[in-house]
PDB file of N, CA and C in Angstrom:
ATOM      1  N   UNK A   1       6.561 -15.947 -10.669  1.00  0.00           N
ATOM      2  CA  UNK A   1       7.461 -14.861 -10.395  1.00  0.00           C
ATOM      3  C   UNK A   1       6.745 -13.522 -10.471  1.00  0.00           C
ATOM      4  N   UNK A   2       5.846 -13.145 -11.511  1.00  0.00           N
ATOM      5  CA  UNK A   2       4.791 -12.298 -11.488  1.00  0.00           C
ATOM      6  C   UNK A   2       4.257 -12.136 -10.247  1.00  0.00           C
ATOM      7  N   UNK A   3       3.607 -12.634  -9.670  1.00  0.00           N
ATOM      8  CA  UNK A   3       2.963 -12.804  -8.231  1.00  0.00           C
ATOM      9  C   UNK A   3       3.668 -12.465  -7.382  1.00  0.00           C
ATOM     10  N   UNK A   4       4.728 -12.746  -6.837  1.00  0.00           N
ATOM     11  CA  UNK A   4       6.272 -12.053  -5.887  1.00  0.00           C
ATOM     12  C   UNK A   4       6.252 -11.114  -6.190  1.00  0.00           C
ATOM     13  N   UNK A   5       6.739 -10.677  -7.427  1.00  0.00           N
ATOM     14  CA  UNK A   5       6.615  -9.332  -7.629  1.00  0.00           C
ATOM     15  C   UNK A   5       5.716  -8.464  -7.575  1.00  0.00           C
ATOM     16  N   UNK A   6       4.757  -8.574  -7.825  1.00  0.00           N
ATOM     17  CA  UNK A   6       3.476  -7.721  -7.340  1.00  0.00           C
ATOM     18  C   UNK A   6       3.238  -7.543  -5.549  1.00  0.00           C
ATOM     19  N   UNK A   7       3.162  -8.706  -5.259  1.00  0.00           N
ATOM     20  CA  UNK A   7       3.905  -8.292  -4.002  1.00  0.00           C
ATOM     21  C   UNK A   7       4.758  -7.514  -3.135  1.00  0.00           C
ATOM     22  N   UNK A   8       5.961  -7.974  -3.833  1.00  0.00           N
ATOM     23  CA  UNK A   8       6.845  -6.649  -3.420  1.00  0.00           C
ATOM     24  C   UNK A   8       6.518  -5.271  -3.471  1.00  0.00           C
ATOM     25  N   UNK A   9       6.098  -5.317  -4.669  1.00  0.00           N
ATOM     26  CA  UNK A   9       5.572  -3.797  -5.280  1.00  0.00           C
ATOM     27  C   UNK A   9       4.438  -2.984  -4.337  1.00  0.00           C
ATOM     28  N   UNK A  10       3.493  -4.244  -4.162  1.00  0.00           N
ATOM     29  CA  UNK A  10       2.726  -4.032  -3.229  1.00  0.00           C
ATOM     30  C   UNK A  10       3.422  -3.410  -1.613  1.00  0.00           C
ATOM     31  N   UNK A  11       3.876  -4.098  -1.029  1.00  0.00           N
ATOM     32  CA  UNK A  11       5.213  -3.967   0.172  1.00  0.00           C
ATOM     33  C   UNK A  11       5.424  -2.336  -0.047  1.00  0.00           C
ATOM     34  N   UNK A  12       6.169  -2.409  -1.031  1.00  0.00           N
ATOM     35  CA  UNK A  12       6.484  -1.567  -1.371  1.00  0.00           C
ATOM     36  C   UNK A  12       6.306  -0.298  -1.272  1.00  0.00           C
ATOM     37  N   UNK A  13       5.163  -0.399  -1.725  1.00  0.00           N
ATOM     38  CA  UNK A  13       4.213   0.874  -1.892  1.00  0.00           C
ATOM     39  C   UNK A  13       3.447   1.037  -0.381  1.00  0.00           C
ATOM     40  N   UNK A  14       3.556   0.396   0.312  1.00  0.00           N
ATOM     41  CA  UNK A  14       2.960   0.495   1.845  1.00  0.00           C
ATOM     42  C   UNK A  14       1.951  -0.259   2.774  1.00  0.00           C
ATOM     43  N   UNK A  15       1.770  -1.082   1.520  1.00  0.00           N
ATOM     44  CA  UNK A  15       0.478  -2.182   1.694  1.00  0.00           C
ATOM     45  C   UNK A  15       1.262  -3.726   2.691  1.00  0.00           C
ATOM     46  N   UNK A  16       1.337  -3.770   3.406  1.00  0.00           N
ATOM     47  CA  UNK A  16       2.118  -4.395   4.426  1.00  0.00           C
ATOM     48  C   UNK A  16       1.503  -5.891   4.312  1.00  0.00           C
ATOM     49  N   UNK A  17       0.371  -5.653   4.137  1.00  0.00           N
ATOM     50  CA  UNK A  17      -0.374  -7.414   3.968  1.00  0.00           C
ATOM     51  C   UNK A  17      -1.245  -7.430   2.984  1.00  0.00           C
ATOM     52  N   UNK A  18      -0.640  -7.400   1.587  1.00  0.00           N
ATOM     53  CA  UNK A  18      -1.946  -7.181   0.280  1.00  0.00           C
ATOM     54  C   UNK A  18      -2.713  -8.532   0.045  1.00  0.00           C
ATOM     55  N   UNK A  19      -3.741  -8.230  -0.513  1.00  0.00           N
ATOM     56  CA  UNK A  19      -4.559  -9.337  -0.764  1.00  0.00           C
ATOM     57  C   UNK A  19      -4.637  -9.547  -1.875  1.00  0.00           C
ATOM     58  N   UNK A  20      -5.484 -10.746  -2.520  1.00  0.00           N
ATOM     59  CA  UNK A  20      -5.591 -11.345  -3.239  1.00  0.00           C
ATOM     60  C   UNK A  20      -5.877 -10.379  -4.491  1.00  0.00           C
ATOM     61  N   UNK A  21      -6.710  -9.126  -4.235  1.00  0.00           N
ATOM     62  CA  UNK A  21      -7.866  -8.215  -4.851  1.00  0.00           C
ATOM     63  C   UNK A  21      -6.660  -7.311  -5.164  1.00  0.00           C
ATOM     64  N   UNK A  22      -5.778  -6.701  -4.075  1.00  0.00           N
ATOM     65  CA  UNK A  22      -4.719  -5.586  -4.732  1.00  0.00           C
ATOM     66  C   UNK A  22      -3.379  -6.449  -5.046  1.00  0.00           C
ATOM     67  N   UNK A  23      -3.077  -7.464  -5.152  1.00  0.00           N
ATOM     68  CA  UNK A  23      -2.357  -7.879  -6.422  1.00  0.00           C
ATOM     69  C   UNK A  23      -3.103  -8.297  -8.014  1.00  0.00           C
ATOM     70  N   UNK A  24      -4.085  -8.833  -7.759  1.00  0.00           N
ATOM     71  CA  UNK A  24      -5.014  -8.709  -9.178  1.00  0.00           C
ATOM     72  C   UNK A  24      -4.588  -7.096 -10.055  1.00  0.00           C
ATOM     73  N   UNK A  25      -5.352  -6.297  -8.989  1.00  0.00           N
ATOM     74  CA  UNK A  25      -4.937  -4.265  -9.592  1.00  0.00           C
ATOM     75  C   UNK A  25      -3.479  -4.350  -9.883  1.00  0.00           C
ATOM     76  N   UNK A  26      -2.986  -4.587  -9.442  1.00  0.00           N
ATOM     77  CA  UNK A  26      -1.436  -4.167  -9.877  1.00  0.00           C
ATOM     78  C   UNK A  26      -1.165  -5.129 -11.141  1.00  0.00           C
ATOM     79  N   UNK A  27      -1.673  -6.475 -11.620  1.00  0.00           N
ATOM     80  CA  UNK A  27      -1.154  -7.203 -12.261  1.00  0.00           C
ATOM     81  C   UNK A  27      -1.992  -7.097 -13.820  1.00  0.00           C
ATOM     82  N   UNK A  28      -3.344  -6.593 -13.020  1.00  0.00           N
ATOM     83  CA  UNK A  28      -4.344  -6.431 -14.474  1.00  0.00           C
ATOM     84  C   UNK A  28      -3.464  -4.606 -15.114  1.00  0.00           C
ATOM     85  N   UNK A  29      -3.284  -3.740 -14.138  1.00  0.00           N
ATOM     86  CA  UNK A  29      -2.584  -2.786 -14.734  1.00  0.00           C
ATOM     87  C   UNK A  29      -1.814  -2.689 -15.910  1.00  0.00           C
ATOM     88  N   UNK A  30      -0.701  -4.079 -15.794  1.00  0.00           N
ATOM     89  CA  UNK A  30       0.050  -4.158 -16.930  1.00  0.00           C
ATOM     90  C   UNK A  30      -0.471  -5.283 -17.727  1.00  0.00           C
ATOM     91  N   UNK A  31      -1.723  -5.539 -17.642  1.00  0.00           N
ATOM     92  CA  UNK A  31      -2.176  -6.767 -18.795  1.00  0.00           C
ATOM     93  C   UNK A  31      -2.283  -8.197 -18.586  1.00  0.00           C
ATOM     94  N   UNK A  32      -1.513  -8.869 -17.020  1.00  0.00           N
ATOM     95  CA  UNK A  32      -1.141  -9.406 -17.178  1.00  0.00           C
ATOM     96  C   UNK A  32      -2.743 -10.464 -16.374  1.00  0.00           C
ATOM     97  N   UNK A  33      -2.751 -12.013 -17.257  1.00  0.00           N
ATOM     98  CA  UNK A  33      -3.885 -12.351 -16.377  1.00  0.00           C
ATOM     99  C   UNK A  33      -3.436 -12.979 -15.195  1.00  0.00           C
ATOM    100  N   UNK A  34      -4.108 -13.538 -13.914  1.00  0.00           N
ATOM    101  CA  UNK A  34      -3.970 -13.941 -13.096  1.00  0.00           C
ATOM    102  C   UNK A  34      -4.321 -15.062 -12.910  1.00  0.00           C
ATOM    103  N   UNK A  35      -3.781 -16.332 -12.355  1.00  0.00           N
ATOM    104  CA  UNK A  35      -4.375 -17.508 -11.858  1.00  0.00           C
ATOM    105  C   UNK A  35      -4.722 -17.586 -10.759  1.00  0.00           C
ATOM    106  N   UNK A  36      -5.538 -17.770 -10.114  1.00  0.00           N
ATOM    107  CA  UNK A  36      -5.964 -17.666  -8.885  1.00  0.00           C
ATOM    108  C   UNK A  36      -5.304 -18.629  -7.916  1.00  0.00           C
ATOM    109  N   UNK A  37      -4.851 -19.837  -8.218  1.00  0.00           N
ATOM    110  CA  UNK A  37      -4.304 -20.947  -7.374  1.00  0.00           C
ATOM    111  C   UNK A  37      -3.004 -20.535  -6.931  1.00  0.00           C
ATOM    112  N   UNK A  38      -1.953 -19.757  -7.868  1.00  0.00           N
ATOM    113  CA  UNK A  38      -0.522 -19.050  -7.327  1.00  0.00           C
ATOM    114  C   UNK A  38      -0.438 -18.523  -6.985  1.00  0.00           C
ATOM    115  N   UNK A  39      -1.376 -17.027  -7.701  1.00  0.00           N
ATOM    116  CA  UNK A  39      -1.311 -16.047  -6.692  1.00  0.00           C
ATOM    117  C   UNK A  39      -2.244 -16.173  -5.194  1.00  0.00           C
ATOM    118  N   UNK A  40      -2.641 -17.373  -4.720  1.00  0.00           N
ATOM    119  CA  UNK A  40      -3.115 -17.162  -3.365  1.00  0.00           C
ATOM    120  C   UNK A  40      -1.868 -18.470  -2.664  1.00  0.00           C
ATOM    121  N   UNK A  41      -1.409 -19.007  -3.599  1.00  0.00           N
ATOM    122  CA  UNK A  41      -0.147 -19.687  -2.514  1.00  0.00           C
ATOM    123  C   UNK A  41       1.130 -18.499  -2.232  1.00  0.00           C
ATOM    124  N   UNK A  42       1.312 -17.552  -3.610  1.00  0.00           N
ATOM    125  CA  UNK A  42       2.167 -16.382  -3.025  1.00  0.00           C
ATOM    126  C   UNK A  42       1.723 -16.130  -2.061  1.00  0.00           C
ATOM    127  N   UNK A  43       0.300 -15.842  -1.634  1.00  0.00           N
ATOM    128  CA  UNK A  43      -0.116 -14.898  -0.381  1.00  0.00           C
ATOM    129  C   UNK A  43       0.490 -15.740   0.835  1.00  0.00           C
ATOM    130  N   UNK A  44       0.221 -16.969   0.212  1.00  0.00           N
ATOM    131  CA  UNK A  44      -0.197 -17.990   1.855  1.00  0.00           C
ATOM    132  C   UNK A  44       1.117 -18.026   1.819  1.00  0.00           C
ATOM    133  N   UNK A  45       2.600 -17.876   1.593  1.00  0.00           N
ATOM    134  CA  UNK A  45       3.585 -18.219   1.967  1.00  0.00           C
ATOM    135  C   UNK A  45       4.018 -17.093   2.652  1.00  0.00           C
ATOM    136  N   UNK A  46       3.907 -15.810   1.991  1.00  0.00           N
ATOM    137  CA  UNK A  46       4.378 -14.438   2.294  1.00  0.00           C
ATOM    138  C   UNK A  46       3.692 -13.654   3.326  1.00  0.00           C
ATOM    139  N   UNK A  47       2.206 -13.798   3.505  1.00  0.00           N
ATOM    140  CA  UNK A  47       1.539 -13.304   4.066  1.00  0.00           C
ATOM    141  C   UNK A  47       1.833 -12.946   5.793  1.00  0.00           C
ATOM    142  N   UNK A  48       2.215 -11.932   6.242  1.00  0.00           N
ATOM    143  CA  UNK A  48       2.482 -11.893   7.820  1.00  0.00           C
ATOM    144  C   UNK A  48       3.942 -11.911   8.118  1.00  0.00           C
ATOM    145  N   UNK A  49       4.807 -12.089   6.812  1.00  0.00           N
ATOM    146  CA  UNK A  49       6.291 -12.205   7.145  1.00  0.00           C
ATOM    147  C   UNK A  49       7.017 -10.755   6.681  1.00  0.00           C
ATOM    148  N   UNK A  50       7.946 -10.099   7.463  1.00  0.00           N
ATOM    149  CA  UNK A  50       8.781  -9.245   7.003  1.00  0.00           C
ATOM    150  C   UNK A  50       9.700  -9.706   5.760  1.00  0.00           C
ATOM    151  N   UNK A  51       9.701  -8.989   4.973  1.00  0.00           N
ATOM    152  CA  UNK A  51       9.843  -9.394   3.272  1.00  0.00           C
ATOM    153  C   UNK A  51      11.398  -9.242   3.484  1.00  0.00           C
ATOM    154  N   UNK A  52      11.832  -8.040   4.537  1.00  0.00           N
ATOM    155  CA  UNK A  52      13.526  -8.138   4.397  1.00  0.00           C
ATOM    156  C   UNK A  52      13.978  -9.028   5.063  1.00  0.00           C
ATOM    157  N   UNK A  53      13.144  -9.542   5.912  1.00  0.00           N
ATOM    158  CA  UNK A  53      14.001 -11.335   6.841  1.00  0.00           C
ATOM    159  C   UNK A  53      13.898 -12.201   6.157  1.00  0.00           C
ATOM    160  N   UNK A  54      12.421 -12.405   4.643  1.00  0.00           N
ATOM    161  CA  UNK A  54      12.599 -13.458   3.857  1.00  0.00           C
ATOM    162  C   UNK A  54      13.425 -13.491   2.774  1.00  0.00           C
ATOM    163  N   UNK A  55      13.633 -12.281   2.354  1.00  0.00           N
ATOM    164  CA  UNK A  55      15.026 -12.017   1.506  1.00  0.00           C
ATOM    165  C   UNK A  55      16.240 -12.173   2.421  1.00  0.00           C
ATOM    166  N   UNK A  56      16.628 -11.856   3.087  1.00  0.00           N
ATOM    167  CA  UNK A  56      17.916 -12.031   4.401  1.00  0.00           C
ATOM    168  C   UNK A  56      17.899 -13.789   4.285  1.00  0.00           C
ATOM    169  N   UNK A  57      17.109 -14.245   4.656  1.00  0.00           N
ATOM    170  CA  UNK A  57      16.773 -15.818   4.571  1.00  0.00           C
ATOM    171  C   UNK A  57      17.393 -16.748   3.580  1.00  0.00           C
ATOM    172  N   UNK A  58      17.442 -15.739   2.353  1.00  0.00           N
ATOM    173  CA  UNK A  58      17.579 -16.670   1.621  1.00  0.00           C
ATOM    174  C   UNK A  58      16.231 -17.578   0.776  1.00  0.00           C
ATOM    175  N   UNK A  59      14.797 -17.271   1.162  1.00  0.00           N
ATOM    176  CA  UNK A  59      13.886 -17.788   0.423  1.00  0.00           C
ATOM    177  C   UNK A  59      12.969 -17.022  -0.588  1.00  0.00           C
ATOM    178  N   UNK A  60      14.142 -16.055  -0.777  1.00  0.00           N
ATOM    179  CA  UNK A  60      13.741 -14.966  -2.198  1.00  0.00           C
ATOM    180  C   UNK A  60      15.318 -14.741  -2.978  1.00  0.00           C
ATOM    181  N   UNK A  61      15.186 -15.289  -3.917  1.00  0.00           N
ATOM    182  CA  UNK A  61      16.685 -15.196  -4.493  1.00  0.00           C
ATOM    183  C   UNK A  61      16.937 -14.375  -5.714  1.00  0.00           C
ATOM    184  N   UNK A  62      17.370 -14.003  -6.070  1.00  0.00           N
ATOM    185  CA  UNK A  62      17.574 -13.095  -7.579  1.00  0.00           C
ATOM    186  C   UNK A  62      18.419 -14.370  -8.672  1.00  0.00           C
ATOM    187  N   UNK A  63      17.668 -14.176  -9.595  1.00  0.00           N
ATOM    188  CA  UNK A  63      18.193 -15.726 -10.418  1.00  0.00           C
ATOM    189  C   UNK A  63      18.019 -14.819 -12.159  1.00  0.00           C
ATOM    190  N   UNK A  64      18.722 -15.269 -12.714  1.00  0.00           N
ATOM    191  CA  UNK A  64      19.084 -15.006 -14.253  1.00  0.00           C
ATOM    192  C   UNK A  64      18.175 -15.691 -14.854  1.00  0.00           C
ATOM    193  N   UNK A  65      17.675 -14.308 -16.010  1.00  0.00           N
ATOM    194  CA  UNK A  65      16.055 -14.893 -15.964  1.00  0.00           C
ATOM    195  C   UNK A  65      16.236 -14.836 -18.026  1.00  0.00           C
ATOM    196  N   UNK A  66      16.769 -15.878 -18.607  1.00  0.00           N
ATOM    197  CA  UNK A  66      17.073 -16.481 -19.609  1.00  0.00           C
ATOM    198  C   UNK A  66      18.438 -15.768 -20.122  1.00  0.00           C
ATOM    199  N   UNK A  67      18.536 -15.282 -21.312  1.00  0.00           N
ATOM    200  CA  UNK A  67      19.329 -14.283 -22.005  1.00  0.00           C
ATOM    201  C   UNK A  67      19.656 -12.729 -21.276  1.00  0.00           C
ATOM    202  N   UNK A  68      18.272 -12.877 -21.207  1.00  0.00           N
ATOM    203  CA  UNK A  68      18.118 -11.391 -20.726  1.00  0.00           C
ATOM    204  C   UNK A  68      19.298 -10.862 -19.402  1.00  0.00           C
ATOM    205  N   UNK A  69      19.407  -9.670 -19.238  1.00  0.00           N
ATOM    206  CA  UNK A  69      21.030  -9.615 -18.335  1.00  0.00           C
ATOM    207  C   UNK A  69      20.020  -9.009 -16.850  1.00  0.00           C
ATOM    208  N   UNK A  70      18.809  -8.474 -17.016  1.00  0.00           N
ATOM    209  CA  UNK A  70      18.281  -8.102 -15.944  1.00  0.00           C
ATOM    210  C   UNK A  70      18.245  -9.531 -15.132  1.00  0.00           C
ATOM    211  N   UNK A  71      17.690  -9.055 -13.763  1.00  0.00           N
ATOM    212  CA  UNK A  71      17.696 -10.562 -12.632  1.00  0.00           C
ATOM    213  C   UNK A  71      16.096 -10.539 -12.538  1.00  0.00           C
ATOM    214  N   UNK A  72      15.324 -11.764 -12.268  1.00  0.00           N
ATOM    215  CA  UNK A  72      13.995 -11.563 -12.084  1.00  0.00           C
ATOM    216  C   UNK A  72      14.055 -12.276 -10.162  1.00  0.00           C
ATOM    217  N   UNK A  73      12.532 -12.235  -9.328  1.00  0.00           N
ATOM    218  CA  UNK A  73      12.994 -12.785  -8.657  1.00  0.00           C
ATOM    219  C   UNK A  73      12.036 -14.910  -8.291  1.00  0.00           C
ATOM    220  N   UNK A  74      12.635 -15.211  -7.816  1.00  0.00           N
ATOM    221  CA  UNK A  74      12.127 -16.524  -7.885  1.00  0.00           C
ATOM    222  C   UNK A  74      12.277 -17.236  -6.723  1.00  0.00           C
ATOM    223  N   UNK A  75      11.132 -17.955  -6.591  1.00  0.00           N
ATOM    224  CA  UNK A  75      10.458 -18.718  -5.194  1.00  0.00           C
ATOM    225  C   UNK A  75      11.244 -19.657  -5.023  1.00  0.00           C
ATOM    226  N   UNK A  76      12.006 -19.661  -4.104  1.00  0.00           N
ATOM    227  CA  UNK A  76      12.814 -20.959  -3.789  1.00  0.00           C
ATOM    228  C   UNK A  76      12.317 -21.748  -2.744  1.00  0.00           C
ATOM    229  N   UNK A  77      12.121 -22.939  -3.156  1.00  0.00           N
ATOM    230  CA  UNK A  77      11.196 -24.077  -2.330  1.00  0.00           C
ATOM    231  C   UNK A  77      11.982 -25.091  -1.962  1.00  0.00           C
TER     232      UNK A  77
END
């Protein structure tokens, strides 16, 4: 879910097709480490697709992410 999100963020911020290297920066920013095997299947799924047709889609969902009342988001396969 980390990985999506950096993504987005990435998107976000203007980077239309981020790579492997500027989600690492965004993820080492807040501490967080990276696995290399997820975050390059995030890429390979997301990579080249408009993020609001894969949310529209339905294959980005907002899901209740334990106790907590915020929503995180999660890969639906």
């Amino acid at each position: 879910m980390r990985y999506v999100a950096a993504y987005l963020l990435a998107v976000l911020g203007g980077n239309e097709s981020p790579t492997s290297k500027d989600l690492k920066k965004i993820l080492d920013s807040v501490g967080i480490e990276t696995d290399d095997e997820r975050l390059n299947k995030v890429i390979s799924e997301l990579n080249g697709k408009n993020i609001e047709d894969v949310i529209a889609q339905g294959k980005l969902v907002p899901v209740p992410a334990g106790f907590r009342l915020w929503t995180t988001l999660y890969w639906k396969t």
